[in-house]
N, C-alpha and C. Protein backbone atom coordinates (compact mmCIF):
# COMPACT_ATOMS: atom_id res chain seq x y z
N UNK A 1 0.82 -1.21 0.00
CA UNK A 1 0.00 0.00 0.00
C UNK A 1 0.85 1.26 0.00
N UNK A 2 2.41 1.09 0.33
CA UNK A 2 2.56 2.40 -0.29
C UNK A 2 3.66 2.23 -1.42
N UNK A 3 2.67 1.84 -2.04
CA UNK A 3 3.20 2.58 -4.31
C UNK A 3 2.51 3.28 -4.53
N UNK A 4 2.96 4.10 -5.28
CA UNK A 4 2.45 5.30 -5.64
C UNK A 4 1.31 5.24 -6.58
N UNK A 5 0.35 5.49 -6.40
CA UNK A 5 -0.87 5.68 -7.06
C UNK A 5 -1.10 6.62 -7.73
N UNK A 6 -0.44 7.87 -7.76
CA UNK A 6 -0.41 8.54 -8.92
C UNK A 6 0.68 10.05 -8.22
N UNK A 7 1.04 10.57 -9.15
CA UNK A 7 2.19 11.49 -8.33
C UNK A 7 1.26 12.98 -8.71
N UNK A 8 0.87 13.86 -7.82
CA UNK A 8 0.25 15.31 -7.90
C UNK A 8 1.67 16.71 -7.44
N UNK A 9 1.86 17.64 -8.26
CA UNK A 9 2.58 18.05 -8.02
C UNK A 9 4.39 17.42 -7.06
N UNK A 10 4.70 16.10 -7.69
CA UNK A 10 5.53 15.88 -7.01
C UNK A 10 5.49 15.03 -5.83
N UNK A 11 4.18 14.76 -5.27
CA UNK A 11 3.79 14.12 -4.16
C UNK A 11 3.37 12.73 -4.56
N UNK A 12 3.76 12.17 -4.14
CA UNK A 12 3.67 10.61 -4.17
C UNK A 12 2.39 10.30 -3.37
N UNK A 13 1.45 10.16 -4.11
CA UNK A 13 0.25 9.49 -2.92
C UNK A 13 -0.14 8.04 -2.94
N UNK A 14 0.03 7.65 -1.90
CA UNK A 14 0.18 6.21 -1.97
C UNK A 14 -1.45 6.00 -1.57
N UNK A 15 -2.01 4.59 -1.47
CA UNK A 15 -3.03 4.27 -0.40
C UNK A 15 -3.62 4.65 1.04
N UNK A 16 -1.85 4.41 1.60
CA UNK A 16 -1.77 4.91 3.43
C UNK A 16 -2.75 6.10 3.35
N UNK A 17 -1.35 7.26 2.04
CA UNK A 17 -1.59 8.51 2.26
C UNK A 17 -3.44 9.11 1.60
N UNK A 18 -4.18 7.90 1.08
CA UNK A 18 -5.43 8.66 0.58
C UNK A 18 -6.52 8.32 2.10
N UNK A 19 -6.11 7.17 2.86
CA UNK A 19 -6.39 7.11 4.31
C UNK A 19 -6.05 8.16 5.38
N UNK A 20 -5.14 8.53 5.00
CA UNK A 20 -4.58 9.82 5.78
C UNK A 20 -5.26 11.02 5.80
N UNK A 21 -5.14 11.37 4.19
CA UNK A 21 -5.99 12.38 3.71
C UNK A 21 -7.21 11.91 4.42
N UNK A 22 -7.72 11.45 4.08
CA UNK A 22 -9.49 11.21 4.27
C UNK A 22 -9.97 11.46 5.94
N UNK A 23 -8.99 10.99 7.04
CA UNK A 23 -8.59 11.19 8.85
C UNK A 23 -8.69 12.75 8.16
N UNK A 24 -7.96 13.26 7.79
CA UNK A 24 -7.55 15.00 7.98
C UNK A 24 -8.86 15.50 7.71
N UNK A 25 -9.35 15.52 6.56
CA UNK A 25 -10.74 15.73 5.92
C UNK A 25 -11.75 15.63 6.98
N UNK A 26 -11.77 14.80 7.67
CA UNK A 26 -12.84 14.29 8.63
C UNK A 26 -12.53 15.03 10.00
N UNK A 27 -11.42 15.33 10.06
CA UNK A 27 -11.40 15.80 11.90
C UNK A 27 -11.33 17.25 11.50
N UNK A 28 -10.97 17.51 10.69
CA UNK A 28 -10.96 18.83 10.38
C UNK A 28 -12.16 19.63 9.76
N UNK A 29 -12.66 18.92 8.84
CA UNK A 29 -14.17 19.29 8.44
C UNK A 29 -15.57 19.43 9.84
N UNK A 30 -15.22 18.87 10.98
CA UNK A 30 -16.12 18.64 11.88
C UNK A 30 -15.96 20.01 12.55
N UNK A 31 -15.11 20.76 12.35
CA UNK A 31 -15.32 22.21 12.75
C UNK A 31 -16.54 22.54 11.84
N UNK A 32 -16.70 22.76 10.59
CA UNK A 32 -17.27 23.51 9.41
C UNK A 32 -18.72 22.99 10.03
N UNK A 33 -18.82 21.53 10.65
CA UNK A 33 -20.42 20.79 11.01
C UNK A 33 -20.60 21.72 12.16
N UNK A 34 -19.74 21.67 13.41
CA UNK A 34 -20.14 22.62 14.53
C UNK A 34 -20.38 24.06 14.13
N UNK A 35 -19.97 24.93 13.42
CA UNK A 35 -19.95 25.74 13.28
C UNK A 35 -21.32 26.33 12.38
N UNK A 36 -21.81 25.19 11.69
CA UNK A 36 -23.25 25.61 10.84
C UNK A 36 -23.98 25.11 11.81
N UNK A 37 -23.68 24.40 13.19
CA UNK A 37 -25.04 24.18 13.96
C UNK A 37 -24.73 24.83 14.94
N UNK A 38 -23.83 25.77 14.92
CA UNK A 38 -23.90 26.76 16.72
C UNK A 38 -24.44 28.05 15.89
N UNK A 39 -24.34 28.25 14.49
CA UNK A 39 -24.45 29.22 13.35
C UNK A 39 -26.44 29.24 13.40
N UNK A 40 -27.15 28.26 13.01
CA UNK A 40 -28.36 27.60 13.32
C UNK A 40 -28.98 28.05 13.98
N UNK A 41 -28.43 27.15 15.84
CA UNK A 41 -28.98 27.56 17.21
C UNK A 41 -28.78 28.82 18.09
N UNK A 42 -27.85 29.76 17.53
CA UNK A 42 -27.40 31.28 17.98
C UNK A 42 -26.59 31.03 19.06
N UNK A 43 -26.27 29.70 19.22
CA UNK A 43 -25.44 29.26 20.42
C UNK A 43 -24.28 28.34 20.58
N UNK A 44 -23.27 28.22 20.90
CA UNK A 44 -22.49 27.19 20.79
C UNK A 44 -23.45 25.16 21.04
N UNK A 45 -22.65 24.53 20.61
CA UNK A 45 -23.26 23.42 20.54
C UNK A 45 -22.25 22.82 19.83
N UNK A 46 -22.47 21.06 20.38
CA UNK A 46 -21.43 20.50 19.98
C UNK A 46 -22.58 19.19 18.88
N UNK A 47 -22.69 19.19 17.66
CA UNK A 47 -23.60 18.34 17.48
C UNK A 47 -23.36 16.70 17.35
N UNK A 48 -23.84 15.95 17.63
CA UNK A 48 -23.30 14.48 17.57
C UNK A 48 -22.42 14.05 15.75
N UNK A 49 -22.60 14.62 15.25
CA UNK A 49 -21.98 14.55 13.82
C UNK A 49 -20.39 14.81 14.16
N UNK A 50 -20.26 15.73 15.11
CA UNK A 50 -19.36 16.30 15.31
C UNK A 50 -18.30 15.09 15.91
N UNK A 51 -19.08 14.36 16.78
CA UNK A 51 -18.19 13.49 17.30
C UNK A 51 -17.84 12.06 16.58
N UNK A 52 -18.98 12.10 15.46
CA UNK A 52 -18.94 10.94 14.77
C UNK A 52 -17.54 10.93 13.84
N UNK A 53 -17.69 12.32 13.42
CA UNK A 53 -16.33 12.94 12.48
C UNK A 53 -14.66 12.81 13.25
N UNK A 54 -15.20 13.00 14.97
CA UNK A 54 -13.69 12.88 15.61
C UNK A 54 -13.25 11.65 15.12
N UNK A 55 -14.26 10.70 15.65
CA UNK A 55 -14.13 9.31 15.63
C UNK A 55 -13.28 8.84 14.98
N UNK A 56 -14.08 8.75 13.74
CA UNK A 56 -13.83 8.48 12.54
C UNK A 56 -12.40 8.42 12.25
N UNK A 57 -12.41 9.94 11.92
CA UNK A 57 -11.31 10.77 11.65
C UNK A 57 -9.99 10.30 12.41
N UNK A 58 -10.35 9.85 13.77
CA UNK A 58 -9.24 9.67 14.33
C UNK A 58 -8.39 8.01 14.17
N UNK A 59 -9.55 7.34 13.90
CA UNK A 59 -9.16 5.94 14.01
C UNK A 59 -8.34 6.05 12.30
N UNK A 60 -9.13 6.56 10.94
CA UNK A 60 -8.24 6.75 10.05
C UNK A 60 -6.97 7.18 10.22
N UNK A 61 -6.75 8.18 10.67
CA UNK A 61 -5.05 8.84 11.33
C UNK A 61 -4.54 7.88 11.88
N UNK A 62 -5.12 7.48 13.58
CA UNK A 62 -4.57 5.69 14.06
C UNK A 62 -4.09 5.05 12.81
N UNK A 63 -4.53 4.55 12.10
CA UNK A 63 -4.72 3.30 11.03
C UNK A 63 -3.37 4.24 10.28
N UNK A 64 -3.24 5.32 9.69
CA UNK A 64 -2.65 5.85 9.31
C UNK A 64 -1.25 6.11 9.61
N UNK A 65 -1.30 6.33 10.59
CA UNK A 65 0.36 6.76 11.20
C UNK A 65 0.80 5.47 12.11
N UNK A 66 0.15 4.09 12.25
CA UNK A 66 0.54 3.25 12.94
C UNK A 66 1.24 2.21 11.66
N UNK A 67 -0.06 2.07 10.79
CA UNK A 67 0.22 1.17 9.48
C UNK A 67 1.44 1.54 8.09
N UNK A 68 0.74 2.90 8.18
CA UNK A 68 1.65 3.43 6.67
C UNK A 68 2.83 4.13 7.34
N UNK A 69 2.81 5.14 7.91
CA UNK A 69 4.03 5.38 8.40
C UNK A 69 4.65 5.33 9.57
N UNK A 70 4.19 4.91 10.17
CA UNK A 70 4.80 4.04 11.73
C UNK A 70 5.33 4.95 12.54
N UNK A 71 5.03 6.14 12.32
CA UNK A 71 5.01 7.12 13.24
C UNK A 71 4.35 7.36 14.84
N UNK A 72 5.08 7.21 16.28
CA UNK A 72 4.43 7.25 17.51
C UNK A 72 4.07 8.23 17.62
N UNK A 73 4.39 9.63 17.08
CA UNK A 73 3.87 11.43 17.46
C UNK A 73 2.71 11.45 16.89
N UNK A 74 2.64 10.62 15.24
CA UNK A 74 0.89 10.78 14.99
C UNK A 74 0.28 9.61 15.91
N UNK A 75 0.02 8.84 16.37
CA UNK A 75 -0.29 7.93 16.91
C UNK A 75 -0.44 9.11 18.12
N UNK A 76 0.05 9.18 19.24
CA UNK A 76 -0.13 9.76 19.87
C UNK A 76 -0.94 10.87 20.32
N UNK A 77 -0.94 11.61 19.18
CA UNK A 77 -1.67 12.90 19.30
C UNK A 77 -3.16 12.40 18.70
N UNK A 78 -3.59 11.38 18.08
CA UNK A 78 -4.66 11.10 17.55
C UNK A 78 -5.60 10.09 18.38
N UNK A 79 -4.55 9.31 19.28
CA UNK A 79 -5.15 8.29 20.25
C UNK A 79 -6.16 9.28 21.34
N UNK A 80 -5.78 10.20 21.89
CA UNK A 80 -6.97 10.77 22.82
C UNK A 80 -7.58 11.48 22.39
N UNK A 81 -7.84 11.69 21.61
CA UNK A 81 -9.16 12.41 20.82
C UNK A 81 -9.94 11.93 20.48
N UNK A 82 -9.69 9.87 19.92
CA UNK A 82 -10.92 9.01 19.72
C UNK A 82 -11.20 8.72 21.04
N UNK A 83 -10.65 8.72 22.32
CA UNK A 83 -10.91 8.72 23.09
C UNK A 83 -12.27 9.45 23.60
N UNK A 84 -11.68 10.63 23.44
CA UNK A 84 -13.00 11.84 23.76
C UNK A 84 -14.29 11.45 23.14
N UNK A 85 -13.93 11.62 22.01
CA UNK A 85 -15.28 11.74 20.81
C UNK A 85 -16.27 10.28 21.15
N UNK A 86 -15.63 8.73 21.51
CA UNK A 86 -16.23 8.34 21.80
C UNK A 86 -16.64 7.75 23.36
N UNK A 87 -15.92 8.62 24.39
CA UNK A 87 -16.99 8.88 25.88
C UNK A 87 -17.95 9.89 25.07
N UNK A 88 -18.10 11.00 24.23
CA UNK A 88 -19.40 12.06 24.44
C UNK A 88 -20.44 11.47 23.29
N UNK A 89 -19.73 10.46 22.42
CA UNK A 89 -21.20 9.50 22.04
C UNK A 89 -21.77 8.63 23.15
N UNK A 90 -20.59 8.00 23.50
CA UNK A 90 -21.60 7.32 24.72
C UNK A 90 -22.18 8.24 25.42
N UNK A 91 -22.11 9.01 25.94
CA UNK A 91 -22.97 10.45 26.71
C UNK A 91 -24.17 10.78 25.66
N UNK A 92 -23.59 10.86 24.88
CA UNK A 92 -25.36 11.63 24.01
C UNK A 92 -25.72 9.90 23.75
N UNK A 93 -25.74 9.08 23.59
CA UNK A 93 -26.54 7.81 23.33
C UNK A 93 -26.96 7.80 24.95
N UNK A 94 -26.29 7.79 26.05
CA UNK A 94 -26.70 6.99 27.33
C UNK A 94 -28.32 8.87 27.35
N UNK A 95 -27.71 9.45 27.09
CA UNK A 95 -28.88 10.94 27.22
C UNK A 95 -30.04 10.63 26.27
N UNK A 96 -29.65 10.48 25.19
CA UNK A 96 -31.09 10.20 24.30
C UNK A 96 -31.88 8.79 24.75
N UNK A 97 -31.06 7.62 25.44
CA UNK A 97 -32.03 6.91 26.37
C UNK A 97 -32.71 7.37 27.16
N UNK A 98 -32.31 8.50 28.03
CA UNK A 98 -32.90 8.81 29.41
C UNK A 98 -34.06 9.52 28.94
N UNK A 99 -33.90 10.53 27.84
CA UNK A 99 -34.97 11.55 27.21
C UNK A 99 -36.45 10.30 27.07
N UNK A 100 -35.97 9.18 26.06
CA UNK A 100 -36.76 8.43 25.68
C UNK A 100 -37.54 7.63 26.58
N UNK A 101 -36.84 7.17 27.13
CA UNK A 101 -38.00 7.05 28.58
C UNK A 101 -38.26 7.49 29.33
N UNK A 102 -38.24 8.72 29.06
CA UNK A 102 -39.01 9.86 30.05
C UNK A 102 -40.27 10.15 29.18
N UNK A 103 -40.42 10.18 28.03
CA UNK A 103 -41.59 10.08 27.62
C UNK A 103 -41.49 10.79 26.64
């Protein structure tokens, strides 16, 4: 997975790196989601999309900097953030239970 799949300005993008890309895209785009729903509600807000995108985003980077380039600094910096994103799904899933049987 990393031959080059096609070269853009000089850059070699391999497989790893369209996994990579795609982590960046995703943790980074989840600003642009919070920001059209605090934009929305006139209020800050964190929307569950938001965390779906950490997620995501983060386990691609994991997968990314563990597999393709075996890097511990990306690994590192990407491991507690899927962390986060998925305690505050479990928080909004364990909350949208409680809502739901409340009636």
């Amino acid at each position: 997975m990393n031959e080059a799949l096609i070269i853009i300005f000089g850059i070699k993008v391999t497989a790893w790196k369209l996994i990579g890309y795609s982590g960046v895209f995703l943790f980074a785009g989840r600003w642009f989601v919070q920001l059209a729903a605090s934009k929305a509600s006139g209020k800050p807000v964190m929307p569950t999309l938001f965390w779906y995108m950490s997620a995501i985003g983060s386990v691609l980077l994991l997968a990314y900097f563990i597999f393709g380039k075996n890097d511990s600094v990306g690994v590192m910096s990407n491991l507690f953030p899927l962390f986060v994103a998925l305690y505050n799904l479990y928080l909004d899933s364990k909350n949208k239970k409680r809502l739901a049987a409340l009636g």
